[in-house]
Protein backbone atom coordinates (compact mmCIF):
# COMPACT_ATOMS: atom_id res chain seq x y z
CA UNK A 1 0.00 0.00 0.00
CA UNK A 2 1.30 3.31 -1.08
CA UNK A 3 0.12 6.69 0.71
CA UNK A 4 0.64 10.37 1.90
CA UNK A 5 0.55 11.94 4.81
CA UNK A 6 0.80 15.96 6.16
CA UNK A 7 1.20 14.08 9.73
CA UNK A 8 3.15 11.04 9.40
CA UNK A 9 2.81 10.12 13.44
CA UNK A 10 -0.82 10.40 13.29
CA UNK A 11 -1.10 8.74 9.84
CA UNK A 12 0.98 5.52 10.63
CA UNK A 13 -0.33 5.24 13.91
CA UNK A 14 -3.78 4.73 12.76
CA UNK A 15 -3.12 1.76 11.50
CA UNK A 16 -1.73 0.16 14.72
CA UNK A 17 -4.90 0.39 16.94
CA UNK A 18 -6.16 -2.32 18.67
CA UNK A 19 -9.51 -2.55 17.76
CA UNK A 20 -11.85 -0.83 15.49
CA UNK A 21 -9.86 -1.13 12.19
CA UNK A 22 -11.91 -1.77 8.84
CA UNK A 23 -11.39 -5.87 7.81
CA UNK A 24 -9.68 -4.72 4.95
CA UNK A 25 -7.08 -2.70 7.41
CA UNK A 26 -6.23 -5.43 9.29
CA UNK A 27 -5.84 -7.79 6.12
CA UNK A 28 -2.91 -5.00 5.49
CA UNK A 29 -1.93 -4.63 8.64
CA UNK A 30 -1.42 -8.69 9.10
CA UNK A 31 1.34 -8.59 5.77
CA UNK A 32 2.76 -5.88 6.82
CA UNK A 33 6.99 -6.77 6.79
CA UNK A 34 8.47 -2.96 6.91
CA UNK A 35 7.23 0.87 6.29
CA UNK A 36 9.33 2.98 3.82
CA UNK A 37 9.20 6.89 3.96
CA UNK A 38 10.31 9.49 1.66
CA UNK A 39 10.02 13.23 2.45
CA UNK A 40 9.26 15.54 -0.06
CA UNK A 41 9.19 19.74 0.40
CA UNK A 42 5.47 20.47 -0.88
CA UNK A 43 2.13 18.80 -0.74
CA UNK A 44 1.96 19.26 -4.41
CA UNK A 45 4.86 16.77 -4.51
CA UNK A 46 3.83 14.20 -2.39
CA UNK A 47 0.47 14.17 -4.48
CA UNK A 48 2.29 13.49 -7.68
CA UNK A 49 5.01 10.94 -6.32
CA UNK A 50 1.95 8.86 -4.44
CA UNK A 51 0.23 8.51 -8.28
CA UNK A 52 3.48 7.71 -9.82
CA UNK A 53 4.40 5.23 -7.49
CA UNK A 54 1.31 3.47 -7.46
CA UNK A 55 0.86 3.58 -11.08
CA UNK A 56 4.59 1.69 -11.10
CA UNK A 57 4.10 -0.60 -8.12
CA UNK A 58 0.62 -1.34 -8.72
CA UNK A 59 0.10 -2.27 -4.99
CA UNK A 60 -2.72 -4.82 -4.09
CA UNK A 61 -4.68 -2.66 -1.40
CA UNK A 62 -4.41 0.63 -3.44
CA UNK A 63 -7.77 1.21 -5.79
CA UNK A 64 -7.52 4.75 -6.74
CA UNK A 65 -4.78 5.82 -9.15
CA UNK A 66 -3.62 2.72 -10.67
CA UNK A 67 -4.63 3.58 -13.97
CA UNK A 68 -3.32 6.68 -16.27
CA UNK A 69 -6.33 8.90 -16.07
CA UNK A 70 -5.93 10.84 -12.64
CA UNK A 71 -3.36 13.91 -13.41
CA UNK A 72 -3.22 15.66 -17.10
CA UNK A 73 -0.07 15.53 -18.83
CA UNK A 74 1.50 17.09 -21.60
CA UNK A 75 2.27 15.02 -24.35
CA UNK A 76 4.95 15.74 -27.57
CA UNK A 77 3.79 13.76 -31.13
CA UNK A 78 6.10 11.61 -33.06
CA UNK A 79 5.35 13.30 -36.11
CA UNK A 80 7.38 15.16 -38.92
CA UNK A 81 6.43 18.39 -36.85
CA UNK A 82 5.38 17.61 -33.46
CA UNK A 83 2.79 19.25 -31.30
CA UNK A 84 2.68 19.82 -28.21
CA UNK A 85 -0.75 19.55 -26.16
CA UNK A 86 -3.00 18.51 -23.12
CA UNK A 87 -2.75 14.97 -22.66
CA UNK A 88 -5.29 13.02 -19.86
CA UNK A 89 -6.14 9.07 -20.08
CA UNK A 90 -3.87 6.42 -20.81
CA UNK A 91 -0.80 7.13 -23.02
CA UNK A 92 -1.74 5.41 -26.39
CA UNK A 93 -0.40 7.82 -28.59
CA UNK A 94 3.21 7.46 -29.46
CA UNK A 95 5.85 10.44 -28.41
CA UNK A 96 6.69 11.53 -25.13
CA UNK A 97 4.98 12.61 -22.15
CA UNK A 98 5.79 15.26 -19.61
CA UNK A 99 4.35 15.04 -15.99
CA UNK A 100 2.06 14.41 -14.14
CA UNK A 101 0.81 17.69 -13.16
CA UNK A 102 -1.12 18.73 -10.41
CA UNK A 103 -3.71 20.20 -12.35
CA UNK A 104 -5.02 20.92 -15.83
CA UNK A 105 -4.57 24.66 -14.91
CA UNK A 106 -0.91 24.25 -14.39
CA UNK A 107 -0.26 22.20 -17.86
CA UNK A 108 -2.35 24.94 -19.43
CA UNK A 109 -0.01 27.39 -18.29
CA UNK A 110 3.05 25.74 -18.82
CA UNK A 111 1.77 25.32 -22.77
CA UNK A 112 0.77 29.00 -22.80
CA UNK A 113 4.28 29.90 -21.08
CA UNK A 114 6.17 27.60 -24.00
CA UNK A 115 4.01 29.21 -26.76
CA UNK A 116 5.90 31.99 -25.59
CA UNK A 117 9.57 31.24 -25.75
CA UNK A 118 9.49 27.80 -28.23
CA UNK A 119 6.93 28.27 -30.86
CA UNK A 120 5.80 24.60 -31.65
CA UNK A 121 2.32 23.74 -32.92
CA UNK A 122 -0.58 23.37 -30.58
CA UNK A 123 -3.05 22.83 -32.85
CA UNK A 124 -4.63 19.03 -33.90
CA UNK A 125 -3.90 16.99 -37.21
CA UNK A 126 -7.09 18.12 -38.87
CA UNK A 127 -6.39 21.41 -38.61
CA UNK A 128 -2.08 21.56 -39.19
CA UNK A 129 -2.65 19.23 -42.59
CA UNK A 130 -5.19 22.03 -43.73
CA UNK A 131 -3.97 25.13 -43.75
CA UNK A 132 -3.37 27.30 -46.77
CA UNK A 133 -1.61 30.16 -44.68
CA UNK A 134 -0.88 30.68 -41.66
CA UNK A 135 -3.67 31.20 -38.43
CA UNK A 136 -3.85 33.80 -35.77
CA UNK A 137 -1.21 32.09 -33.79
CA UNK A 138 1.14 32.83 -36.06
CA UNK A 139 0.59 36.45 -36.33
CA UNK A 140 0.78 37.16 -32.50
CA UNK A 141 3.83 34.91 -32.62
CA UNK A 142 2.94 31.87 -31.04
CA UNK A 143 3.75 29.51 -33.17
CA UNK A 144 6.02 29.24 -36.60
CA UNK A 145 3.52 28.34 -39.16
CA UNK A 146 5.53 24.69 -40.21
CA UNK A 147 2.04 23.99 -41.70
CA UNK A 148 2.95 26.35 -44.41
CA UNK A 149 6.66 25.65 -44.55
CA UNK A 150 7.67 28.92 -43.17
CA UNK A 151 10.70 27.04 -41.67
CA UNK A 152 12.46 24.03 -42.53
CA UNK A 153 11.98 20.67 -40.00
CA UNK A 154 15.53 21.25 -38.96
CA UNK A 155 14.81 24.74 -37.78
CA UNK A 156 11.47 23.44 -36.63
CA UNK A 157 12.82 20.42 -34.59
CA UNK A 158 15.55 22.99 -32.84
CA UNK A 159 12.57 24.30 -31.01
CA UNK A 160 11.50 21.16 -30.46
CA UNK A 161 14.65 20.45 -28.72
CA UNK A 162 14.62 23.03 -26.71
CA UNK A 163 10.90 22.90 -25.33
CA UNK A 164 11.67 19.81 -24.43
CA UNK A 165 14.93 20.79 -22.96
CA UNK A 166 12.35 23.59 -20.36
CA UNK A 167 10.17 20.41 -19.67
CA UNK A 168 13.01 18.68 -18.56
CA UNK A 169 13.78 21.26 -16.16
CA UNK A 170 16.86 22.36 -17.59
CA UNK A 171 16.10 26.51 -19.00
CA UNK A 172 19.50 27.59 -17.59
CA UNK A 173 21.27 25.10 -20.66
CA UNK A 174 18.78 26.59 -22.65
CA UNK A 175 19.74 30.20 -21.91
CA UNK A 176 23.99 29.48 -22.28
CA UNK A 177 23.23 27.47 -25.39
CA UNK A 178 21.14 31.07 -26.64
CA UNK A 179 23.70 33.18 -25.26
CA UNK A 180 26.53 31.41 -27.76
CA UNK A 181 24.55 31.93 -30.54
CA UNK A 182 23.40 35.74 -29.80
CA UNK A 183 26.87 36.34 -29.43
CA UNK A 184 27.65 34.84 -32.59
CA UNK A 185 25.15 36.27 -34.24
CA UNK A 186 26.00 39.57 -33.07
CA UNK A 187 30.15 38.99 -34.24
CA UNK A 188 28.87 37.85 -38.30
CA UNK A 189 26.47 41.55 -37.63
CA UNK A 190 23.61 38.81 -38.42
CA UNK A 191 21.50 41.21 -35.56
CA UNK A 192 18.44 40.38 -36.52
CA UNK A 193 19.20 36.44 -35.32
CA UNK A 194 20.99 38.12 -32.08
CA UNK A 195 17.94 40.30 -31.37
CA UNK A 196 15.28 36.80 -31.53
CA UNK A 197 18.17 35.06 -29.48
CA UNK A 198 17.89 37.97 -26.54
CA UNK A 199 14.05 38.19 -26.84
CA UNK A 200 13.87 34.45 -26.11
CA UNK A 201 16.66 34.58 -23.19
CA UNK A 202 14.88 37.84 -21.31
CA UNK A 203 11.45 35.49 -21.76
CA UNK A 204 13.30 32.49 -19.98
CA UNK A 205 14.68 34.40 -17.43
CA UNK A 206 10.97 35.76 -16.75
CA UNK A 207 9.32 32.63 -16.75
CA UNK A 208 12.62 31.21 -14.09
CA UNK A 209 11.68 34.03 -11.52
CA UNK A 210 7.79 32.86 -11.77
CA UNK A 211 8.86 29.16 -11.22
C-alpha cells in the first residue's frame, strides 16, 4: 500500500490500533513486513510521487490511481512536426509525455508559457494538414507556421529540442546554449538572429523568476 501523509505520526499510527480497524485494514496490517518513507518539500509533490508510485508498483490494497487517467499531462507527437498539447487518459499515442501535473490549470499554463519562448504547434492533425496560410497564432507569434513551410523541420525540430529541454527542467542550458549563438550572431552583424536570441533569453529568465 502506497500513501501520503501531512502528519506522518498520526497517519501511521492509525493503522496500529487495537480494535476498530476496517477488515480490509487489518488484512494489510497482518502482511505488513516494513514501512518505507520518503520526504518531499510540498504537498503538491507528495500528491504526484503517491500517483506515480502506485501507477509503477501497482500495490494490491491501493484502488484509486492505478490507472493513467488521474493527473493531465503534456504530451509531444512523433510526427514530422510535433505538437505539443493537453494529454489526460492512458498514453496510447506514441511520443513523449511530460508530468504528471497537479492540475489541468498548471499544464495549461506551462503550454501557454512555452508558446511563448518555443513556438511549436498546438493545434490538432485536422487542422495543421489544412492550412493554406498561416492562423492567428502565427501572427501574435505563437507559433512558426511549419504547416505552411515557413521554416524548414531542422529549424522546426531545434525548437523542439529546446521545449523539451524547459520540460526537462533544464532553461538555464537553454539560456547558455542562446547566449553562444546571440553572441555569434552579433560577431557575423547577423542582428536580426541576435535580437530573436535575446528576446527568447529575457522570456526564460521571466518565466525562471515565476517558477
Amino acid at each position: 500500500y502506497i500513501g501520503k501523509a501531512r502528519n506522518l505520526k498520526k497517519r501511521v499510527g492509525s493503522y496500529f490500533r487495537e480494535s476498530g480497524l476496517p477488515a480490509r485494514t487489518q488484512l494489510l496490517m497482518s502482511l505488513v513486513v516494513r514501512v518505507e518513507t520518503t520526504v518531499t518539500r510540498t504537498e503538491n509533490e507528495a500528491l504526484l510521487l503517491e500517483s506515480n508510485l502506485i501507477k509503477s508498483a501497482r500495490p494490491r490494497f491501493n484502488i484509486l490511481l492505478r490507472d493513467d487517467k488521474s493527473y493531465p499531462y503534456i504530451h509531444l507527437s512523433d510526427h514530422d512536426y510535433p505538437r505539443l498539447a493537453f494529454h489526460r487518459g492512458a498514453k496510447r499515442e506514441k511520443g513523449r509525455y511530460f508530468g504528471p501535473y497537479p492540475s489541468s490549470t498548471a499544464v495549461r499554463e506551462s503550454l501557454h508559457l512555452l508558446q511563448k519562448v518555443f513556438p511549436v504547434r498546438q493545434c490538432d492533425d485536422g487542422i495543421f494538414r489544412n492550412r493554406s496560410r498561416p492562423c492567428l497564432q502565427y501572427q501574435i507569434k505563437r507559433c512558426s507556421a511549419p504547416c505552411v513551410g515557413y521554416l524548414s523541420r531542422e529549424e522546426y525540430a531545434e525548437d523542439v529540442r529546446h521545449a523539451v529541454m524547459f520540460l526537462d527542467g533544464r532553461s538555464q542550458d537553454i539560456i547558455s546554449e542562446m547566449a553562444d549563438r546571440m553572441e555569434a550572431a552579433s560577431a557575423r552583424l547577423d542582428f536580426e538572429n541576435a535580437a530573436r536570441y535575446r528576446d527568447r533569453i529575457v522570456a526564460l529568465r521571466q518565466i525562471q523568476e515565476k517558477q
